[in-house]
N, C-alpha and C. Protein backbone atom coordinates (compact mmCIF):
# COMPACT_ATOMS: atom_id res chain seq x y z
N UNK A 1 26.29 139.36 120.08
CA UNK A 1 26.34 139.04 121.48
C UNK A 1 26.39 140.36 122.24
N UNK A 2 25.72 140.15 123.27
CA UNK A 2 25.77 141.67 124.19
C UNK A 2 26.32 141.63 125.05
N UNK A 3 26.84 143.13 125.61
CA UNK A 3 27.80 142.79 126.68
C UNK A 3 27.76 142.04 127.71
N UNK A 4 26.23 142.40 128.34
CA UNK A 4 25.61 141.29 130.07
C UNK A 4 26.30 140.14 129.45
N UNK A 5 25.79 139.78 128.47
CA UNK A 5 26.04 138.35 128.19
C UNK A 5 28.01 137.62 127.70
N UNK A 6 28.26 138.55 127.62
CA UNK A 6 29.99 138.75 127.19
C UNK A 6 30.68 138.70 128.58
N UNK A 7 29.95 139.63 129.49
CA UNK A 7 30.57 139.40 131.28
C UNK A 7 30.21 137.91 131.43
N UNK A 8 29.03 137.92 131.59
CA UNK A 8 28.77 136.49 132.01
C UNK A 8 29.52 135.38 131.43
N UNK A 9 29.75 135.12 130.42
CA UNK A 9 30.98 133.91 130.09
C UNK A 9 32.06 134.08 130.34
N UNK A 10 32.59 135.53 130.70
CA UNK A 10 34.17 135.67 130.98
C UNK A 10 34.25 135.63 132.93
N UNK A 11 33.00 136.23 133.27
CA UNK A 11 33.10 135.93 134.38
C UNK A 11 33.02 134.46 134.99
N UNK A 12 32.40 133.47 134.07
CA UNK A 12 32.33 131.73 134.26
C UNK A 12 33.32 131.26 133.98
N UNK A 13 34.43 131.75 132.69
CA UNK A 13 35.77 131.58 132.54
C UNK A 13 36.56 131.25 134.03
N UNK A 14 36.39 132.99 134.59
CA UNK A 14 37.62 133.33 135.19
C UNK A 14 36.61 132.56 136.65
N UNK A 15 35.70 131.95 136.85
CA UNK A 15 35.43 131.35 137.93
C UNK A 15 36.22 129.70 137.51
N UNK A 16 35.82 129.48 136.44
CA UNK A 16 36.51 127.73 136.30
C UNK A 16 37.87 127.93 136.05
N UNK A 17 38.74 128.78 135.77
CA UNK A 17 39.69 129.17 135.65
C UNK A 17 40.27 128.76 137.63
N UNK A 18 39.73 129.87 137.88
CA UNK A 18 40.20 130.10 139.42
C UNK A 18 39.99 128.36 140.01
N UNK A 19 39.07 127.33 139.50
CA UNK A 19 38.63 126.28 140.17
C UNK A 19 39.67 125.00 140.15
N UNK A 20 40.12 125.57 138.76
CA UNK A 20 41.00 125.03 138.18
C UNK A 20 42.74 125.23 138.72
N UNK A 21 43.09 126.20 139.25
CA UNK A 21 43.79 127.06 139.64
C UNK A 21 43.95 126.39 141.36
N UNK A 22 42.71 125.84 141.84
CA UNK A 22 43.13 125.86 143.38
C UNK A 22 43.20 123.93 143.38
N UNK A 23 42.55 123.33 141.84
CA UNK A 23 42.42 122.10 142.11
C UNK A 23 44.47 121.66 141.38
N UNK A 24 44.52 122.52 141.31
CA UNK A 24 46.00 122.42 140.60
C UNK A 24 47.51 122.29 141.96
N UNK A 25 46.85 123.48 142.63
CA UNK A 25 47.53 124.06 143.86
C UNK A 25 47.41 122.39 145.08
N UNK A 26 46.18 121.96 145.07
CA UNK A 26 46.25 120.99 145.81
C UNK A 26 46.64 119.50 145.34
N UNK A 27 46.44 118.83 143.80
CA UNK A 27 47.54 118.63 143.84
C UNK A 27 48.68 118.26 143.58
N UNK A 28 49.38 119.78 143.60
CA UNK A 28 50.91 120.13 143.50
C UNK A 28 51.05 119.72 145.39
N UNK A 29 50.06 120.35 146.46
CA UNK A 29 50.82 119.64 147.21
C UNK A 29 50.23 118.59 148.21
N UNK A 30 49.48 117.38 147.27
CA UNK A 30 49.69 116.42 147.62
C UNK A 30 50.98 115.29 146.97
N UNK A 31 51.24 115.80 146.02
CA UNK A 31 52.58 114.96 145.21
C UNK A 31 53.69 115.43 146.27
N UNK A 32 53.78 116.83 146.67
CA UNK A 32 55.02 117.29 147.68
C UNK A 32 54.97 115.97 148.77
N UNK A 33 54.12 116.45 149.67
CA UNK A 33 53.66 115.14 151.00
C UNK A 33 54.15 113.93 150.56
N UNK A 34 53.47 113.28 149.28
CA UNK A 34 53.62 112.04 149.01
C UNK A 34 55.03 111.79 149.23
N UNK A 35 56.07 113.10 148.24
CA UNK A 35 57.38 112.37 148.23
C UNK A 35 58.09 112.61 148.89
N UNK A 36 57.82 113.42 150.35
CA UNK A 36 58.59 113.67 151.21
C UNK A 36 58.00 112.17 152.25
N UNK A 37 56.92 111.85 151.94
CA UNK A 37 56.73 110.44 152.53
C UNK A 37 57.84 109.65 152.14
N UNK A 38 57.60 109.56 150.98
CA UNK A 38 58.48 108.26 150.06
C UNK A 38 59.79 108.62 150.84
N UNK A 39 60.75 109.65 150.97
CA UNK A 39 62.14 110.23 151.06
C UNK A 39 61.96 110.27 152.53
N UNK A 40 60.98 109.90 153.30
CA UNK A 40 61.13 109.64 154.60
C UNK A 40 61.61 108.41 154.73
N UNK A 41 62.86 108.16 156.15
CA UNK A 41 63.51 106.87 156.13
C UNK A 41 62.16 106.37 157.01
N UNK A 42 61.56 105.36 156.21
CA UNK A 42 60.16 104.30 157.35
C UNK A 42 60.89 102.67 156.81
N UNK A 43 60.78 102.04 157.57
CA UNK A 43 60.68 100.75 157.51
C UNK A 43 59.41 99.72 157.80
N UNK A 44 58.88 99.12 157.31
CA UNK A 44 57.80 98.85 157.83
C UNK A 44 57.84 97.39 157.63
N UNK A 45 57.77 95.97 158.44
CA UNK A 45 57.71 95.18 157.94
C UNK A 45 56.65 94.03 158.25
N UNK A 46 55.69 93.68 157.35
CA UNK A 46 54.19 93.68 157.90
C UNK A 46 54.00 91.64 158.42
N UNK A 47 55.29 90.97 157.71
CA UNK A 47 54.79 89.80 158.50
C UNK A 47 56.44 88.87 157.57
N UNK A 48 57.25 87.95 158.15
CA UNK A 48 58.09 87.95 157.83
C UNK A 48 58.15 86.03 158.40
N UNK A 49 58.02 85.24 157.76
CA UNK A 49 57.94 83.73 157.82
C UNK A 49 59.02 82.55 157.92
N UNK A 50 59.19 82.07 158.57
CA UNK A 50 60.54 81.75 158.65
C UNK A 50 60.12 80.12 158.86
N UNK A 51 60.47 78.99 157.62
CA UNK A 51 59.81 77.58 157.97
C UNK A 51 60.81 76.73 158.39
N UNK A 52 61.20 77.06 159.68
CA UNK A 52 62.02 76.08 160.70
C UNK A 52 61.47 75.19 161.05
N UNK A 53 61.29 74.03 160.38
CA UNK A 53 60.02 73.49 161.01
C UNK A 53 58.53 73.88 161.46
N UNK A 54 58.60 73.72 162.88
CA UNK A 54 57.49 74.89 163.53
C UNK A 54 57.51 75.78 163.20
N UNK A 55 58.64 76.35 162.79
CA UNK A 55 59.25 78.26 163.18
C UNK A 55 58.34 78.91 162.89
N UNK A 56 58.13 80.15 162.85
CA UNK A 56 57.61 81.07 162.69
C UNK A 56 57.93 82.40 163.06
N UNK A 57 58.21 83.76 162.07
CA UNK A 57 58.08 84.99 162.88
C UNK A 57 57.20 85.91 161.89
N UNK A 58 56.42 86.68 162.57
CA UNK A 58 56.02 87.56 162.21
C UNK A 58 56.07 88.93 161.92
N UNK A 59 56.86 89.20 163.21
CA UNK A 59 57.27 90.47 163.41
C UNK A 59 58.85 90.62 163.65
N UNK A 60 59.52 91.30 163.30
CA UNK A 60 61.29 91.55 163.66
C UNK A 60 60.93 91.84 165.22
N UNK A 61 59.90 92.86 165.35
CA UNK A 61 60.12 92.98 167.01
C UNK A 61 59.50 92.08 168.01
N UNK A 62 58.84 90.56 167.54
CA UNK A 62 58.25 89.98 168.45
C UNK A 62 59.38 88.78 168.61
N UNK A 63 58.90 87.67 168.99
CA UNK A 63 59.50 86.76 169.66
C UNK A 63 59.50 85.21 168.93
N UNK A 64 60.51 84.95 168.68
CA UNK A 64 60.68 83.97 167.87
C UNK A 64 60.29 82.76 168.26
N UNK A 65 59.67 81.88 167.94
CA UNK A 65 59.19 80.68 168.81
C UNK A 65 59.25 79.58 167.72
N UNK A 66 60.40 78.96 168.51
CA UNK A 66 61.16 77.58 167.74
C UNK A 66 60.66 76.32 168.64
N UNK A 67 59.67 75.44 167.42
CA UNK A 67 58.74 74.28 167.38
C UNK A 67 57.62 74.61 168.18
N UNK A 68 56.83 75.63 168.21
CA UNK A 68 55.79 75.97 168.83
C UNK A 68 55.17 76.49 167.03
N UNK A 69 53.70 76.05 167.78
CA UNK A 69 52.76 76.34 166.37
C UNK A 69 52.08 77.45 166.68
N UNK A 70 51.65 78.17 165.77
CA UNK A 70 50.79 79.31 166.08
C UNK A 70 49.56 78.77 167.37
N UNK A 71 48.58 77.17 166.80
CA UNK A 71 47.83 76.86 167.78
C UNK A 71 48.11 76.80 169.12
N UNK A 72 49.51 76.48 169.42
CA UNK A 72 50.24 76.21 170.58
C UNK A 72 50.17 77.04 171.12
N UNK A 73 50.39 78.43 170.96
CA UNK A 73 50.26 79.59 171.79
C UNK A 73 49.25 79.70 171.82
N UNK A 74 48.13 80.16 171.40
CA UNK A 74 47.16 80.21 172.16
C UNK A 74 46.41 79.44 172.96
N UNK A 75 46.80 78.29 172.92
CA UNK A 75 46.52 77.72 173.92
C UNK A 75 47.22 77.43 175.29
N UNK A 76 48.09 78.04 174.97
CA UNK A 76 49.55 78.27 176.27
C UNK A 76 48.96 78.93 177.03
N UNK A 77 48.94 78.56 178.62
CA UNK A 77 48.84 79.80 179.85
C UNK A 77 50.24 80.21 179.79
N UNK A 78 51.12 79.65 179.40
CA UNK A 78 52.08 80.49 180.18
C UNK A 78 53.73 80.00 179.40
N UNK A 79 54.63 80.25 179.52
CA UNK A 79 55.87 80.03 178.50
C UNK A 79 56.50 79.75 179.37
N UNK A 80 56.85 79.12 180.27
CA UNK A 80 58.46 79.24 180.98
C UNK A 80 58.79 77.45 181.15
N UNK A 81 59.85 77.45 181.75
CA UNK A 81 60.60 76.63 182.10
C UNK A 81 60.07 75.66 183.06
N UNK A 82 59.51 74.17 183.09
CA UNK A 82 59.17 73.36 184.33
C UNK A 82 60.15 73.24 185.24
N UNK A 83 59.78 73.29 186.48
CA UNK A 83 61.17 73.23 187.87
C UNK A 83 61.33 71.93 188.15
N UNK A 84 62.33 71.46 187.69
CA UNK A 84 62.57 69.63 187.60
C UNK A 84 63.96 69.69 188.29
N UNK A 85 63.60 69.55 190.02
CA UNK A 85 65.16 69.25 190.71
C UNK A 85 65.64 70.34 190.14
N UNK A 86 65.01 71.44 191.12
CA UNK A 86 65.58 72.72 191.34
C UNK A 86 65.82 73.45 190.25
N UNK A 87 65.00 73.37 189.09
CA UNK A 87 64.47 74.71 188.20
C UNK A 87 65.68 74.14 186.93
N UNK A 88 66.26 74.56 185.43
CA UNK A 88 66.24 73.94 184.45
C UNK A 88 67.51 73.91 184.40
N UNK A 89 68.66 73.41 183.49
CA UNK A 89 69.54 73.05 183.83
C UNK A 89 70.59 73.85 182.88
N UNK A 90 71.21 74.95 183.77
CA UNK A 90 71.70 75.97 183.00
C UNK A 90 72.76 76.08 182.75
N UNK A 91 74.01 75.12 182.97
CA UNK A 91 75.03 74.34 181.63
C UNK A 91 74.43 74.27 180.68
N UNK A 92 73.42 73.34 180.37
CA UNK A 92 73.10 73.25 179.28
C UNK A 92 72.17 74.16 178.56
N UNK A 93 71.78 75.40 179.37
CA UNK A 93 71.38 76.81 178.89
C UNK A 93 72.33 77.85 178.18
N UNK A 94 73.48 77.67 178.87
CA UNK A 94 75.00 78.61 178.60
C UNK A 94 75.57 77.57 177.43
N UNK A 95 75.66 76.65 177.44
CA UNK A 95 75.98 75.82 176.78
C UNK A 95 75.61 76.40 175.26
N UNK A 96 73.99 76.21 175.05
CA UNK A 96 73.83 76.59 173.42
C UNK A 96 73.57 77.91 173.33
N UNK A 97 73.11 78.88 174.76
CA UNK A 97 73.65 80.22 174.06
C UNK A 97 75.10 80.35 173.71
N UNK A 98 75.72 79.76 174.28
CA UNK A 98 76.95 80.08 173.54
C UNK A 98 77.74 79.70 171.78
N UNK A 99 76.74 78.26 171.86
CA UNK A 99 76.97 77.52 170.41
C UNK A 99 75.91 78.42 169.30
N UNK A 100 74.66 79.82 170.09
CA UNK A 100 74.54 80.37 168.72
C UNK A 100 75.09 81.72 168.81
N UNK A 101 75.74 82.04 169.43
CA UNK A 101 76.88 83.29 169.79
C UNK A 101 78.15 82.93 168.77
N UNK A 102 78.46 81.86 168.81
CA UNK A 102 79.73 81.50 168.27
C UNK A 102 79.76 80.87 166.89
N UNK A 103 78.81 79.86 167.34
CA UNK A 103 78.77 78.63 165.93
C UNK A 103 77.80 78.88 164.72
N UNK A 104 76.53 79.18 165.63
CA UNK A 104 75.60 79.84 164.68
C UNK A 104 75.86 80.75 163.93
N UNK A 105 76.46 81.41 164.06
CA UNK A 105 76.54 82.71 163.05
C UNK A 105 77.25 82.29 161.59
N UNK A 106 78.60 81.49 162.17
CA UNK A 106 79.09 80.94 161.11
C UNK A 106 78.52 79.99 159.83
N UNK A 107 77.41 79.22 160.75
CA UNK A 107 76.66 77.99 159.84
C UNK A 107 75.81 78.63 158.79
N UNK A 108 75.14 79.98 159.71
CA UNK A 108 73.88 80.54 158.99
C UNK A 108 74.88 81.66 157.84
N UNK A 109 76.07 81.61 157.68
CA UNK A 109 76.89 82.19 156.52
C UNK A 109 77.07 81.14 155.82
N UNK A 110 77.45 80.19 156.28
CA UNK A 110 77.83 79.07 155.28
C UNK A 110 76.47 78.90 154.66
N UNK A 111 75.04 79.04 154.92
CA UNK A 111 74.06 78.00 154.25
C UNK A 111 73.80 79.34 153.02
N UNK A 112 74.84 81.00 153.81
CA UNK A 112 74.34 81.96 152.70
C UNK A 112 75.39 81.87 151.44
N UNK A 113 76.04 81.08 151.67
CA UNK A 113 76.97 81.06 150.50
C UNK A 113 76.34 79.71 149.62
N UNK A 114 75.96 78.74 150.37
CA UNK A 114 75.47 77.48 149.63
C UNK A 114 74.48 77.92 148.84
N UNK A 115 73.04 78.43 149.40
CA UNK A 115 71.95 78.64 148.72
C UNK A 115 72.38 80.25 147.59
N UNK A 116 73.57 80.86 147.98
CA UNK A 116 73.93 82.14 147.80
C UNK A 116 72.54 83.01 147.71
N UNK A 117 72.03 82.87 149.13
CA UNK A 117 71.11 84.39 149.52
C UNK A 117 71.79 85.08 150.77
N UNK A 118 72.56 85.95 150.64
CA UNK A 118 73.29 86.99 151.08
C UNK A 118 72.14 87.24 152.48
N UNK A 119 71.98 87.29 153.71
CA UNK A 119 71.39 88.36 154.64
C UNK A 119 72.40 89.66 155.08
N UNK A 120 71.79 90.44 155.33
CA UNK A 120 71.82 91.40 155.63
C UNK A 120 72.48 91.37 157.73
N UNK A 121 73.81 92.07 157.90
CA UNK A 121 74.37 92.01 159.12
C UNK A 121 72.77 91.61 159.52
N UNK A 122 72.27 92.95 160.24
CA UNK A 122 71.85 93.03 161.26
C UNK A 122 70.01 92.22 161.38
N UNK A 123 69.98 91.75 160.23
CA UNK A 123 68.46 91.08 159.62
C UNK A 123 69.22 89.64 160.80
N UNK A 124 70.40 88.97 160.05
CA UNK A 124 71.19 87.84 160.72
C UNK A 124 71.33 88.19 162.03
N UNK A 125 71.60 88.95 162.86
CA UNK A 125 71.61 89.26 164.30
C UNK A 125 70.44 88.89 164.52
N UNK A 126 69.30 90.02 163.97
CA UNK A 126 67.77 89.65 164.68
C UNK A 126 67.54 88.55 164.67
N UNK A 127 67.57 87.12 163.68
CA UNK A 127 67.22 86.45 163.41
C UNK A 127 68.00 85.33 164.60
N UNK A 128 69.31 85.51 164.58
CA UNK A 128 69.95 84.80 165.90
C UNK A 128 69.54 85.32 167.12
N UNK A 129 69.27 86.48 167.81
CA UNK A 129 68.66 86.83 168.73
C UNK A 129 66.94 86.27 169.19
N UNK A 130 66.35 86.49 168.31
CA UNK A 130 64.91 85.62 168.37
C UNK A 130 65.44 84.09 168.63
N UNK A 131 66.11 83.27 168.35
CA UNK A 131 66.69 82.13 168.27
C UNK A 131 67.03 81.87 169.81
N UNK A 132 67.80 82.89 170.17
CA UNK A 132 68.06 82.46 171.26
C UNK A 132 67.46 82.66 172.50
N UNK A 133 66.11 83.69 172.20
CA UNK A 133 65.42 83.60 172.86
C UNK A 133 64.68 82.39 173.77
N UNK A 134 64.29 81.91 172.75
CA UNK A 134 63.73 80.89 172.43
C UNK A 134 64.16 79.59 173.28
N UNK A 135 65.25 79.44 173.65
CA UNK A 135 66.59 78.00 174.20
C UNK A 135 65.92 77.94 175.09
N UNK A 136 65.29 78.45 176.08
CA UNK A 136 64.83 77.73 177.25
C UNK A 136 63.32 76.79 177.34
N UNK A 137 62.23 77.91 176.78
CA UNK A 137 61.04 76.78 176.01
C UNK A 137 61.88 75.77 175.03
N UNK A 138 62.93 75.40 174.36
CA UNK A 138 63.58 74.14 173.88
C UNK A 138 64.05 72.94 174.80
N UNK A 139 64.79 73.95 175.55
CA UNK A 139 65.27 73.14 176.65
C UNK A 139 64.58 72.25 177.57
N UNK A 140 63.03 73.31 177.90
CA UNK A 140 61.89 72.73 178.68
C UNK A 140 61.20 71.45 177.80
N UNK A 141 61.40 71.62 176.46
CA UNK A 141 60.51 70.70 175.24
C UNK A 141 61.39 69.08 175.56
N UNK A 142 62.91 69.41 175.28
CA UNK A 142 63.67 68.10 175.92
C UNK A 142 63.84 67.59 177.18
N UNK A 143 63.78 68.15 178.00
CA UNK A 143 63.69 67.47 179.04
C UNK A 143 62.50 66.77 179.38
N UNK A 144 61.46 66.82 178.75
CA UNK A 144 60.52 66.13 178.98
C UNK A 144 60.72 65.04 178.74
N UNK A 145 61.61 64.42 178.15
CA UNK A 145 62.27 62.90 177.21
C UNK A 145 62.74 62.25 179.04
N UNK A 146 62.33 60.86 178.50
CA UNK A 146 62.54 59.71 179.75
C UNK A 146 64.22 59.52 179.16
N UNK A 147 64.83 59.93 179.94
CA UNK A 147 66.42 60.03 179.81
C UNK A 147 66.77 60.10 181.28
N UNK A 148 68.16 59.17 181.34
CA UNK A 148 68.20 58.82 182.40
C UNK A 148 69.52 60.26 182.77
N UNK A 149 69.50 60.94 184.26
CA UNK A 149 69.43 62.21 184.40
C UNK A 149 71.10 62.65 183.45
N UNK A 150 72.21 61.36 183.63
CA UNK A 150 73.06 61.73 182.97
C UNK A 150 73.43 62.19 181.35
N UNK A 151 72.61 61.45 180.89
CA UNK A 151 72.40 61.87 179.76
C UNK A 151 71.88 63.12 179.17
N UNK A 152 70.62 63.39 180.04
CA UNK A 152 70.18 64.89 179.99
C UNK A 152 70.88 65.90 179.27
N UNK A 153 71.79 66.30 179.50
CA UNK A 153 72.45 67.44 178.90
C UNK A 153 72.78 67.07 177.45
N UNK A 154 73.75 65.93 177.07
CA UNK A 154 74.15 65.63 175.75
C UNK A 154 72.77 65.70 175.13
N UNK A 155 71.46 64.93 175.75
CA UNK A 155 70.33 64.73 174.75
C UNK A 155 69.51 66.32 174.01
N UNK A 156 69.38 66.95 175.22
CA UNK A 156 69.11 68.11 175.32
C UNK A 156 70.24 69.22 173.86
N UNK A 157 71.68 69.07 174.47
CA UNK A 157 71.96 69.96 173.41
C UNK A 157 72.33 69.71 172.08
N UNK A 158 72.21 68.09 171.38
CA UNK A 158 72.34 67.58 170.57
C UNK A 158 71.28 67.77 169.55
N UNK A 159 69.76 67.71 170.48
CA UNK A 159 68.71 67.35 169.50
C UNK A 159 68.46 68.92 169.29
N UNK A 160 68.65 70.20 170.52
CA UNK A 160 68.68 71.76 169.85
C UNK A 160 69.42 72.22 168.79
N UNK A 161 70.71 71.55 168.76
CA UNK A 161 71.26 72.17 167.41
C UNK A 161 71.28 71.08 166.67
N UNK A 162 70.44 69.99 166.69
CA UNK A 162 70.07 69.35 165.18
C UNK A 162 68.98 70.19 164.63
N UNK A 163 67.56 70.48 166.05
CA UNK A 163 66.60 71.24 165.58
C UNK A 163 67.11 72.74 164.92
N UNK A 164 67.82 73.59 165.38
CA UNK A 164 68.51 74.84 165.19
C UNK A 164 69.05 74.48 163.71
N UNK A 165 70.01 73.74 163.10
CA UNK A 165 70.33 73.49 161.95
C UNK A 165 69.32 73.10 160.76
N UNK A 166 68.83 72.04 161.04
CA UNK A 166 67.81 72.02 159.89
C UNK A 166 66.71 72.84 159.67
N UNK A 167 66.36 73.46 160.46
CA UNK A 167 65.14 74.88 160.61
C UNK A 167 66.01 75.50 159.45
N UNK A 168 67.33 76.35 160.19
CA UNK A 168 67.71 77.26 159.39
C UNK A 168 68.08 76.56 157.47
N UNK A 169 68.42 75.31 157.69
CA UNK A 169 68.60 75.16 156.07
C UNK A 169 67.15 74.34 155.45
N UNK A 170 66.02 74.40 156.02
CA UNK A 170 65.13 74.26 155.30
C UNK A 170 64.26 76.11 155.01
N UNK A 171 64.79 76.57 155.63
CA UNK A 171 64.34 77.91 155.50
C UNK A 171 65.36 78.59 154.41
N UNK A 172 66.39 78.50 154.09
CA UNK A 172 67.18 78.77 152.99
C UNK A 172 66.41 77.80 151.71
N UNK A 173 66.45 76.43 151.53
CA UNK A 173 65.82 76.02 150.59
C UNK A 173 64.45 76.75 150.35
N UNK A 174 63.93 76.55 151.36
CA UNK A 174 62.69 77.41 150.40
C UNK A 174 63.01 79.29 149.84
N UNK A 175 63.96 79.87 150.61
CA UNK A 175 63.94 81.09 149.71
C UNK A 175 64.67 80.86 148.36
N UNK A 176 65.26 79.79 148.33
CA UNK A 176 65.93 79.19 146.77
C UNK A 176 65.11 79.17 145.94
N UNK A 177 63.55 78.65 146.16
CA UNK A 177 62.90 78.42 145.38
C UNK A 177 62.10 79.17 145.27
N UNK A 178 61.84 80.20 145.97
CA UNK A 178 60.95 81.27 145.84
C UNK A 178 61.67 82.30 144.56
């Protein structure tokens, strides 16, 4: 073998060498990135189902909508309250925010000890907060009932926390079985 020819393979060496050398360097730091990704605090939560009946949520940060169907909204102009003799009747608004301020919290522990699936504090906050969003499109859903005006209120907050209760423990049964 002659020398030209002795450079030339050591010089092809030390070129795949070097190729080798920078494909090494990159990546060493794409594994860095990756796990400073990973060791980054992200939460991400891409769609989250809740079978209250109607129920539904998708998002922790959107809006919980109890007995409304996905079709329902889009076909909704608009979400609020009908004005029936001076706009909706807010005893019985204070009324069950207060029964899921108080009562709710307790029930939705009890159904975590029955089914024993543990939530998480603040997962259980969000989940009562979307909830109570929600009480006045409920409120607007019952009053639509031919009830004579005294009754109104008992009908109204009886049939919300029957609806409010069985949502939440048919939504525990099914994570039982999942």
């Amino acid at each position: 073998m002659d020398y030209q020819m002795m450079v030339y393979y050591i010089t092809q060496l030390q070129q795949q060498v070097q190729q080798l050398y920078n494909q090494i360097n990159s990546l060493e730091n794409r594994i860095q990135q990756l796990e400073q990704q990973q060791h980054a605090p992200k939460t991400t939560i891409e769609s989250l189902e809740y079978h209250f009946d109607q129920l539904k949520i998708q998002r922790l940060d959107g809006t919980l909508h109890i007995g409304v169907t996905p079709e329902d909204l889009q076909t909704m102009d608009e979400f609020s309250i009908p004005d029936q003799n001076g706009g909706p009747l807010p005893p019985v608004h204070q009324a069950l925010g207060q029964y899921v301020d108080q009562e709710l919290p307790g029930y939705v522990e009890s159904l975590e000890q029955q089914y024993r699936f543990p939530l998480d504090p603040g997962y259980r906050q969000t989940l009562l907060d979307d909830v109570k969003q929600q009480l006045p499109s409920r409120i607007a859903h019952y009053q639509q009932a031919n009830i004579p005006p005294e009754q109104m209120n008992q009908h109204i907050l009886s049939n919300v926390k029957k609806e409010l209760q069985i949502g939440l423990q048919k939504w525990f049964e099914k994570q039982q079985k999942e």
